[in-house]
C-alpha atoms as a PDB file:
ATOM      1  CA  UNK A   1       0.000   0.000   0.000  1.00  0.00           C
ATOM      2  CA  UNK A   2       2.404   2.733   0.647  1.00  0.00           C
ATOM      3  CA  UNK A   3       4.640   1.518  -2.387  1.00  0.00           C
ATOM      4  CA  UNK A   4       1.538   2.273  -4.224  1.00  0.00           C
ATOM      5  CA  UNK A   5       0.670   5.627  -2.356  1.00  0.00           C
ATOM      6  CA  UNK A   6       4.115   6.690  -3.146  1.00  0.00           C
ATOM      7  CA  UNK A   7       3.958   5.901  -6.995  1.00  0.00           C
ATOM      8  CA  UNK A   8       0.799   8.463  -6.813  1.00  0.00           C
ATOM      9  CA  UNK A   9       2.593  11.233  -5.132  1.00  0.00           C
ATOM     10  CA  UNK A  10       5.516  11.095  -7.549  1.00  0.00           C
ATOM     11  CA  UNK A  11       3.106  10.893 -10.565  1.00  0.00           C
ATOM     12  CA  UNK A  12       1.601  14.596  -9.205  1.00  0.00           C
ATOM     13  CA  UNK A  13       4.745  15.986  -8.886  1.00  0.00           C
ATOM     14  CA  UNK A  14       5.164  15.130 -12.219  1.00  0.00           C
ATOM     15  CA  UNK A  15       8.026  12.572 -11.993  1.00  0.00           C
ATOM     16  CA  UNK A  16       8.852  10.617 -15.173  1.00  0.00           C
ATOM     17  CA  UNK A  17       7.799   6.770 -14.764  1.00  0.00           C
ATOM     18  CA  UNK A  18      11.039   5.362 -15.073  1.00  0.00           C
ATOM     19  CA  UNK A  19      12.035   8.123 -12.431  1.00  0.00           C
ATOM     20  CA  UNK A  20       8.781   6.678 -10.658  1.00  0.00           C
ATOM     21  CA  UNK A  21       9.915   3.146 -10.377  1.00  0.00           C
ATOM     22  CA  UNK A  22      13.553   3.675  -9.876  1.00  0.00           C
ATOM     23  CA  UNK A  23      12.898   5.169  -6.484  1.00  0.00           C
ATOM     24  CA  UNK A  24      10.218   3.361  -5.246  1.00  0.00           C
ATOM     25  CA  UNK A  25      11.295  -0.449  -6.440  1.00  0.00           C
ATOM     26  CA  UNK A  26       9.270  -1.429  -8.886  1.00  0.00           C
ATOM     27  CA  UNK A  27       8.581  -1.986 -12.301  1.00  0.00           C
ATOM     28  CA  UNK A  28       7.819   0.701 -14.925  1.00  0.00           C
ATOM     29  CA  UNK A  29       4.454  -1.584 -15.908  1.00  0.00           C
ATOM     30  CA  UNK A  30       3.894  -2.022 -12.249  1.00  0.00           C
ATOM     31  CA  UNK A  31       3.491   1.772 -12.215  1.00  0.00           C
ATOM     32  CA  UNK A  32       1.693   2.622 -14.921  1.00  0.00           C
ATOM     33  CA  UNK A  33      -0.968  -0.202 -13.563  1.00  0.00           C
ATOM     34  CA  UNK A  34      -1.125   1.747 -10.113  1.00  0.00           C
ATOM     35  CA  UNK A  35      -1.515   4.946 -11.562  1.00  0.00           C
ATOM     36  CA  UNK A  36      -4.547   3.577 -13.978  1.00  0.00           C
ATOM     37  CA  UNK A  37      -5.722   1.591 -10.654  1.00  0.00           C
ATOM     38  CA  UNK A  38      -6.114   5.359  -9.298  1.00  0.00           C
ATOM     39  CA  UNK A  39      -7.452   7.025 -12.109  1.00  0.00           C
ATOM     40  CA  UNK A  40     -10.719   4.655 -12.409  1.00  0.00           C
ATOM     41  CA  UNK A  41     -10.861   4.147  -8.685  1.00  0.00           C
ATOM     42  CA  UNK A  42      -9.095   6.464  -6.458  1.00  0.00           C
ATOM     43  CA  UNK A  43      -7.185   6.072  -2.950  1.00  0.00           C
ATOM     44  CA  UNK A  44      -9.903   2.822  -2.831  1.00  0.00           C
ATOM     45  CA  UNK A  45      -7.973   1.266  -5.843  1.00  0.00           C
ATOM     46  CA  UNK A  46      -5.274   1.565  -4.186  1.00  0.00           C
ATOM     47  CA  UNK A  47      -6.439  -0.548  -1.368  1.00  0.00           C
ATOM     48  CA  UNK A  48      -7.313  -3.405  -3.058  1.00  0.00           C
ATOM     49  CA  UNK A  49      -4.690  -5.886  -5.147  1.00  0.00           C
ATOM     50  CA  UNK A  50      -4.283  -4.524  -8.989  1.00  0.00           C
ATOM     51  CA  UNK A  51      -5.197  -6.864 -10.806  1.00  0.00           C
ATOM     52  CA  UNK A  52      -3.565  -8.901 -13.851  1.00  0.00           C
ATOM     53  CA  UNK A  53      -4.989  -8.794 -17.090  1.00  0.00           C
ATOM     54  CA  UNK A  54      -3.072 -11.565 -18.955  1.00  0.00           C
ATOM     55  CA  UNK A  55      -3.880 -12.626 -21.871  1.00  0.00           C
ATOM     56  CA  UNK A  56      -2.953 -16.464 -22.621  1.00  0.00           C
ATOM     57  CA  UNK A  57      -1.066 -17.021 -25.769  1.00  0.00           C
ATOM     58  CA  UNK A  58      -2.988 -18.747 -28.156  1.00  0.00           C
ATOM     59  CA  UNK A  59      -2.301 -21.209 -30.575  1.00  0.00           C
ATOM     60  CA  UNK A  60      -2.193 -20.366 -34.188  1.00  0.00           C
ATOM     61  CA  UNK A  61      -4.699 -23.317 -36.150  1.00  0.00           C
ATOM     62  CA  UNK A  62      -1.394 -23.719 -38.295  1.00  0.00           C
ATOM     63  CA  UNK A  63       1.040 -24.640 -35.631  1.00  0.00           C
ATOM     64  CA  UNK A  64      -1.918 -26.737 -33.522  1.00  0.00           C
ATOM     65  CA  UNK A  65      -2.204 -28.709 -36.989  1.00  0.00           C
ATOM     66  CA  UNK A  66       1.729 -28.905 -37.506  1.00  0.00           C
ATOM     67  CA  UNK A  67       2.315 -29.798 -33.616  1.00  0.00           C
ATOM     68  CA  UNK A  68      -0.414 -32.903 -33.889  1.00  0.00           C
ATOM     69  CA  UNK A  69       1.123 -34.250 -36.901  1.00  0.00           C
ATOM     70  CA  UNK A  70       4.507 -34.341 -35.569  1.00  0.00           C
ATOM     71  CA  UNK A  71       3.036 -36.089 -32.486  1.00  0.00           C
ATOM     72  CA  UNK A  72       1.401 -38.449 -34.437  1.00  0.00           C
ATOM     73  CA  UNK A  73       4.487 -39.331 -36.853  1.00  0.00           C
ATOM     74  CA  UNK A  74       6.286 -40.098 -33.113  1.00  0.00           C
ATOM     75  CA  UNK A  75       2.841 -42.104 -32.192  1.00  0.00           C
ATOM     76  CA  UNK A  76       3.077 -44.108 -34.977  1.00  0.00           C
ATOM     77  CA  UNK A  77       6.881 -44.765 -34.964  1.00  0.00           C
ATOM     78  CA  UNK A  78       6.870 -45.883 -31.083  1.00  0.00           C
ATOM     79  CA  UNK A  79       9.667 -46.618 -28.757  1.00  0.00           C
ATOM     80  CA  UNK A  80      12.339 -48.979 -30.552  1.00  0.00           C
ATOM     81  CA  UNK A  81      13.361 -51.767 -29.021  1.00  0.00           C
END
């Protein structure tokens, strides 16, 4: 919490972001998510965890259909003996 309340009162002094996250220990991103945390909810946001928006990577339909046939080639071929 006061890593986060800290990131605010840098960001109204007008401190850069890499400035930001130099001196407080933390990441550039992690910055710019507590300063958006504030802007949409205030000192509240700040209370509460920020949370992750990850997106999983996806599989493209051409390397899913490339990955199963190489698994099934090795399938087929089994262990030797």
């Amino acid at each position: 919490m006061a890593r986060r309340c800290r990131v605010v009162l840098l960001a109204a002094q007008g401190t850069p972001n890499r400035a930001i996250a130099r001196q407080v220990g933390v990441s550039r991103p992690t910055v710019l998510a507590v300063r958006a945390a504030y802007v949409r909810g205030g000192v509240g946001a700040l209370e509460r965890g920020i949370p992750r928006h990850r997106s999983r990577r996806k599989l493209l339909p051409a390397l899913e259909k490339q990955v199963t046939e190489i698994r099934l080639r090795e399938r087929v071929k089994g262990p030797t003996s």
